[in-house]
C-alpha atoms as a PDB file:
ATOM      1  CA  UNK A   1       0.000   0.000   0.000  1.00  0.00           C
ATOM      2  CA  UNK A   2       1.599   3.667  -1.080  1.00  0.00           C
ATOM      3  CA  UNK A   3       2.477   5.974   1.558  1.00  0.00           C
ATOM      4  CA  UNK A   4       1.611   8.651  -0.687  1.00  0.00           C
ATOM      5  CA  UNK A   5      -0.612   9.284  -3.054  1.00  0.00           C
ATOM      6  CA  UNK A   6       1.127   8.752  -6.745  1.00  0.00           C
ATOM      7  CA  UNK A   7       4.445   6.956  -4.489  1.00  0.00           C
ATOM      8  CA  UNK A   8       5.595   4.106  -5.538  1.00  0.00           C
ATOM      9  CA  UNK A   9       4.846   1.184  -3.691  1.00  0.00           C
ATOM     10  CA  UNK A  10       8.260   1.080  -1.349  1.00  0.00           C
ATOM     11  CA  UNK A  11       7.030   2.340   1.962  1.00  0.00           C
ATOM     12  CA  UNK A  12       8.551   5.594   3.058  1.00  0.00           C
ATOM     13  CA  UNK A  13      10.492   3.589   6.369  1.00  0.00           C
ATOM     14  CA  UNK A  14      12.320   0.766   4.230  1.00  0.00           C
ATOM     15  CA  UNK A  15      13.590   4.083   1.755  1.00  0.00           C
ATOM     16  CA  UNK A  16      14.296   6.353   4.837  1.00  0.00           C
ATOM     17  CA  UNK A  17      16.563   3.190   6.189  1.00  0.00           C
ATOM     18  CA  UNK A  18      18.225   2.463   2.490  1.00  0.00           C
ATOM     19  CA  UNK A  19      18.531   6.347   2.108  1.00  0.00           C
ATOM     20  CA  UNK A  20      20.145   6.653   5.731  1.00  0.00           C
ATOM     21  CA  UNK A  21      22.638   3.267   5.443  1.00  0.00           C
ATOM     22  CA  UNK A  22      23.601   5.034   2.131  1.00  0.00           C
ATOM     23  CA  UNK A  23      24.469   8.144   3.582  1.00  0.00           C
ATOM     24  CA  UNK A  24      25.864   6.747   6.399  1.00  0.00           C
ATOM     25  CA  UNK A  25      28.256   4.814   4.112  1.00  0.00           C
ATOM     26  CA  UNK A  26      29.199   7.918   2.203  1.00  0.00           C
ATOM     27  CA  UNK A  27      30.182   9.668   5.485  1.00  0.00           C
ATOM     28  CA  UNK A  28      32.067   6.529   6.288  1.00  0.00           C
ATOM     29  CA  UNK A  29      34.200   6.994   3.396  1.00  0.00           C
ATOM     30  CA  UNK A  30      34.217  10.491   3.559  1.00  0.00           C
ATOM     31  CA  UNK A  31      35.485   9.923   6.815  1.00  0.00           C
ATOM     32  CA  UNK A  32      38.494   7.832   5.782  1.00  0.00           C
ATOM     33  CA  UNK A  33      39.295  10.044   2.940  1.00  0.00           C
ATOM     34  CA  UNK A  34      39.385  12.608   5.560  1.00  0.00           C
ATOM     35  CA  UNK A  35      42.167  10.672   7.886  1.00  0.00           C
ATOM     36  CA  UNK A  36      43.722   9.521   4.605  1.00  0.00           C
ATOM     37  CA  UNK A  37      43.872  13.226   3.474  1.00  0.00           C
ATOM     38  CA  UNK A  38      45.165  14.273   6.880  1.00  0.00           C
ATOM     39  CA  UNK A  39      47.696  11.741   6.834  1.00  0.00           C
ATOM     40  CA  UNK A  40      49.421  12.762   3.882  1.00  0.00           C
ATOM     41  CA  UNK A  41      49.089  16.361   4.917  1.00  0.00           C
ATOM     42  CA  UNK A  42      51.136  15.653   8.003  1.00  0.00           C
ATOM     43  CA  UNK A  43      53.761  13.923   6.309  1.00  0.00           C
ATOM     44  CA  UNK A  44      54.019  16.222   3.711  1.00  0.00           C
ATOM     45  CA  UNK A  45      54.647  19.043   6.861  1.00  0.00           C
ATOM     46  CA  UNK A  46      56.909  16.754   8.475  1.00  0.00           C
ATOM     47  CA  UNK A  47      58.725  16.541   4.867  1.00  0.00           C
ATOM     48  CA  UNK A  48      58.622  20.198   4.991  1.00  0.00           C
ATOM     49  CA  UNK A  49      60.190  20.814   7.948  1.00  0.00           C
ATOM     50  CA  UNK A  50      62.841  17.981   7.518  1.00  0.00           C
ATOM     51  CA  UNK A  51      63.932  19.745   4.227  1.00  0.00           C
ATOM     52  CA  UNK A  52      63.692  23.137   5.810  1.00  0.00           C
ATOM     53  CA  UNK A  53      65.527  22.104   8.674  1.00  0.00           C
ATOM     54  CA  UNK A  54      68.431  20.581   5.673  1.00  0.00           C
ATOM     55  CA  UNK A  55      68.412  23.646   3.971  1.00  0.00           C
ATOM     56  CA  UNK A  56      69.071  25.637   7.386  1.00  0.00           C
ATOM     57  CA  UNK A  57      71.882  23.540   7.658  1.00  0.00           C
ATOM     58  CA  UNK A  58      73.130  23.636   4.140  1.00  0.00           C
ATOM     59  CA  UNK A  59      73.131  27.375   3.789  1.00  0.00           C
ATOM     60  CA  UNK A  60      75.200  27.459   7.576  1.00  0.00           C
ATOM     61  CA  UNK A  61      77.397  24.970   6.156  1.00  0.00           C
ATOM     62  CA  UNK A  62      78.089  27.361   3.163  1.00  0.00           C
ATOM     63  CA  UNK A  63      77.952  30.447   4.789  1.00  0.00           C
ATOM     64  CA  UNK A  64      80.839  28.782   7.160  1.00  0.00           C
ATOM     65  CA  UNK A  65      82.927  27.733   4.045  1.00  0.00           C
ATOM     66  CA  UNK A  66      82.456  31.355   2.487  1.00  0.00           C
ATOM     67  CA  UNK A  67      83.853  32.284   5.722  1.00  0.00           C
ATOM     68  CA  UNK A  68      87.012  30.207   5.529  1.00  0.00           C
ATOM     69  CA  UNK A  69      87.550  31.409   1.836  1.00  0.00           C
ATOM     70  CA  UNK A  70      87.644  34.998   2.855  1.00  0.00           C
ATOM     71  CA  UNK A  71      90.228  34.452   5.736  1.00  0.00           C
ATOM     72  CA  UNK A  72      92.236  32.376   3.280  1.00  0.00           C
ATOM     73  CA  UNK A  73      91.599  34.447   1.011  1.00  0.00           C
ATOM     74  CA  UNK A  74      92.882  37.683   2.878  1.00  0.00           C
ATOM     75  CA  UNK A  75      96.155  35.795   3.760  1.00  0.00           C
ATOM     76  CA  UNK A  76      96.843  35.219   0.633  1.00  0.00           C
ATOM     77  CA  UNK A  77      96.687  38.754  -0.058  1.00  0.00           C
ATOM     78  CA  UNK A  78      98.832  39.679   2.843  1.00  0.00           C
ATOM     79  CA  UNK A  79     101.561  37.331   1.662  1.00  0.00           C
ATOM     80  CA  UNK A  80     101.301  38.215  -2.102  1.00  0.00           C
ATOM     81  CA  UNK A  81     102.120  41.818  -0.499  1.00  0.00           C
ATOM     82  CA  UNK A  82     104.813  40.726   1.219  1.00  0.00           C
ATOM     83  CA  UNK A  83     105.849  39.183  -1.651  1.00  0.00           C
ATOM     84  CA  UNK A  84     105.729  42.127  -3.824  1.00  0.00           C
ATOM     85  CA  UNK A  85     107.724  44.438  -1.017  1.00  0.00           C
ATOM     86  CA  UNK A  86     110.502  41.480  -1.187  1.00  0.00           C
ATOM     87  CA  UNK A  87     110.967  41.375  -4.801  1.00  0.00           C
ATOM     88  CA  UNK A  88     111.113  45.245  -4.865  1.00  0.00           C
ATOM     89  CA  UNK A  89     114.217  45.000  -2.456  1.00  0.00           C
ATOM     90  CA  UNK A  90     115.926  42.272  -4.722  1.00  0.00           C
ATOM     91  CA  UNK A  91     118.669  43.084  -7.755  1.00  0.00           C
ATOM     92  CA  UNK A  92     117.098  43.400 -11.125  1.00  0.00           C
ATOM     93  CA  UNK A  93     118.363  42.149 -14.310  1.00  0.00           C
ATOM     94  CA  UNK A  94     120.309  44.784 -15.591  1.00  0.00           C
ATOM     95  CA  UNK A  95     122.134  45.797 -11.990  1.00  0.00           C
ATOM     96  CA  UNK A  96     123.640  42.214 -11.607  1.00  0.00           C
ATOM     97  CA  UNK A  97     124.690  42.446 -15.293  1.00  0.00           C
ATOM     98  CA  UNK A  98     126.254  45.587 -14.433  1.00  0.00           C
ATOM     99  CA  UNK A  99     127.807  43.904 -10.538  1.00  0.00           C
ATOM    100  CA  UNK A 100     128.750  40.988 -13.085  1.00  0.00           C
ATOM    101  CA  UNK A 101     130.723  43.063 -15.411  1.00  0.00           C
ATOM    102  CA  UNK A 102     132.418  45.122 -12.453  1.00  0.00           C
ATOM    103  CA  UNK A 103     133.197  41.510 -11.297  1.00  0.00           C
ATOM    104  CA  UNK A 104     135.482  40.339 -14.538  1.00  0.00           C
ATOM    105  CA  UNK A 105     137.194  43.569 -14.798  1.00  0.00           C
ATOM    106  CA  UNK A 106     138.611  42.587 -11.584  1.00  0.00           C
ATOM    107  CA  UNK A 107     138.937  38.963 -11.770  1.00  0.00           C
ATOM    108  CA  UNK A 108     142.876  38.196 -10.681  1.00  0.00           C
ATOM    109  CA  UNK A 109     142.447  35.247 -13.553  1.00  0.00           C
ATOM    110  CA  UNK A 110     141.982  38.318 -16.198  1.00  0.00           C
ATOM    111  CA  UNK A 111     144.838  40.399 -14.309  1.00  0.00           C
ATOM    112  CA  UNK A 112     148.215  39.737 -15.140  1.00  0.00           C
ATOM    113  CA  UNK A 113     150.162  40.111 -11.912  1.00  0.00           C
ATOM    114  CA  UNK A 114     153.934  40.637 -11.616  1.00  0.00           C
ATOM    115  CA  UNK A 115     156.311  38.809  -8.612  1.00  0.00           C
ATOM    116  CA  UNK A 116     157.982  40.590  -6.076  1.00  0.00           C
ATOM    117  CA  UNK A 117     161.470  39.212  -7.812  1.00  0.00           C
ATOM    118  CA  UNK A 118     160.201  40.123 -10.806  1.00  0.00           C
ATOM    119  CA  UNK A 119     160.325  43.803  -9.738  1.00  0.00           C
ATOM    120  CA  UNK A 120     163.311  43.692  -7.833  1.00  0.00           C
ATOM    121  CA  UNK A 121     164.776  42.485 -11.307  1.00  0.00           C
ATOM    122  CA  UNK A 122     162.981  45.408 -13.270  1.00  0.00           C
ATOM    123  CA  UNK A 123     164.706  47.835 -10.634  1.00  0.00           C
ATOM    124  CA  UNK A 124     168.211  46.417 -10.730  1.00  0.00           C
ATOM    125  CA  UNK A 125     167.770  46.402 -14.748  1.00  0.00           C
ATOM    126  CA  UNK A 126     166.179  50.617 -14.578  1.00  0.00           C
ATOM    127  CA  UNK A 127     169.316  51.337 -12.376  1.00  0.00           C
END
């Protein structure tokens, strides 16, 4: 017998009880998408973090090595100045050329020397 007039002939409390298990099931797996959802959501934060927390890390790590590259970086500078002042204080080319040349004019090899009998003999020979 219809509930209704026109109704079809499914009484109204078997279709409120299919109509209710139905929805009931699709707030069951509403439900679970929900935790599944908020599951990945709190990896993916927990991802975040992590790589946050790495990149913290990374960037200290690099801004430590930039560090050590400037203070190696400034001694290198201070040596290649002292460097610089050294070689300005050594001979240049053409002053040792010039010391070398002083040098073989007075070598005793190039010199010819004379003996002291040698003069005594010159003397004797002028008198």
């Amino acid at each position: 017998m219809p509930v209704f007039k026109g109704s079809s002939d499914i009484p109204m409390p078997n279709e409120l009880i299919r109509r209710s298990n139905e929805n009931t099931r699709r707030i069951r797996i509403l439900e679970e998408l929900a935790r599944t959802l908020e599951n990945k959501l709190y990896t993916l934060e927990e991802r975040i973090l992590k790589n946050q927390d790495d990149i913290k890390k990374r960037f200290e790590e690099m801004e430590n090595a930039l560090k050590d590259l400037n203070i190696r970086l400034m001694k290198i500078e201070n040596e290649n100045e002292k460097i610089k002042k050294s070689l300005e204080r050594t001979v240049k080319k053409p002053e040792l050329e010039e010391i070398s040349h002083y040098a073989e004019l007075m070598s005793p090899f190039n010199m010819n020397f004379v003996t002291k009998k040698e003069v005594e003999k010159m003397i004797k020979e002028s008198k």
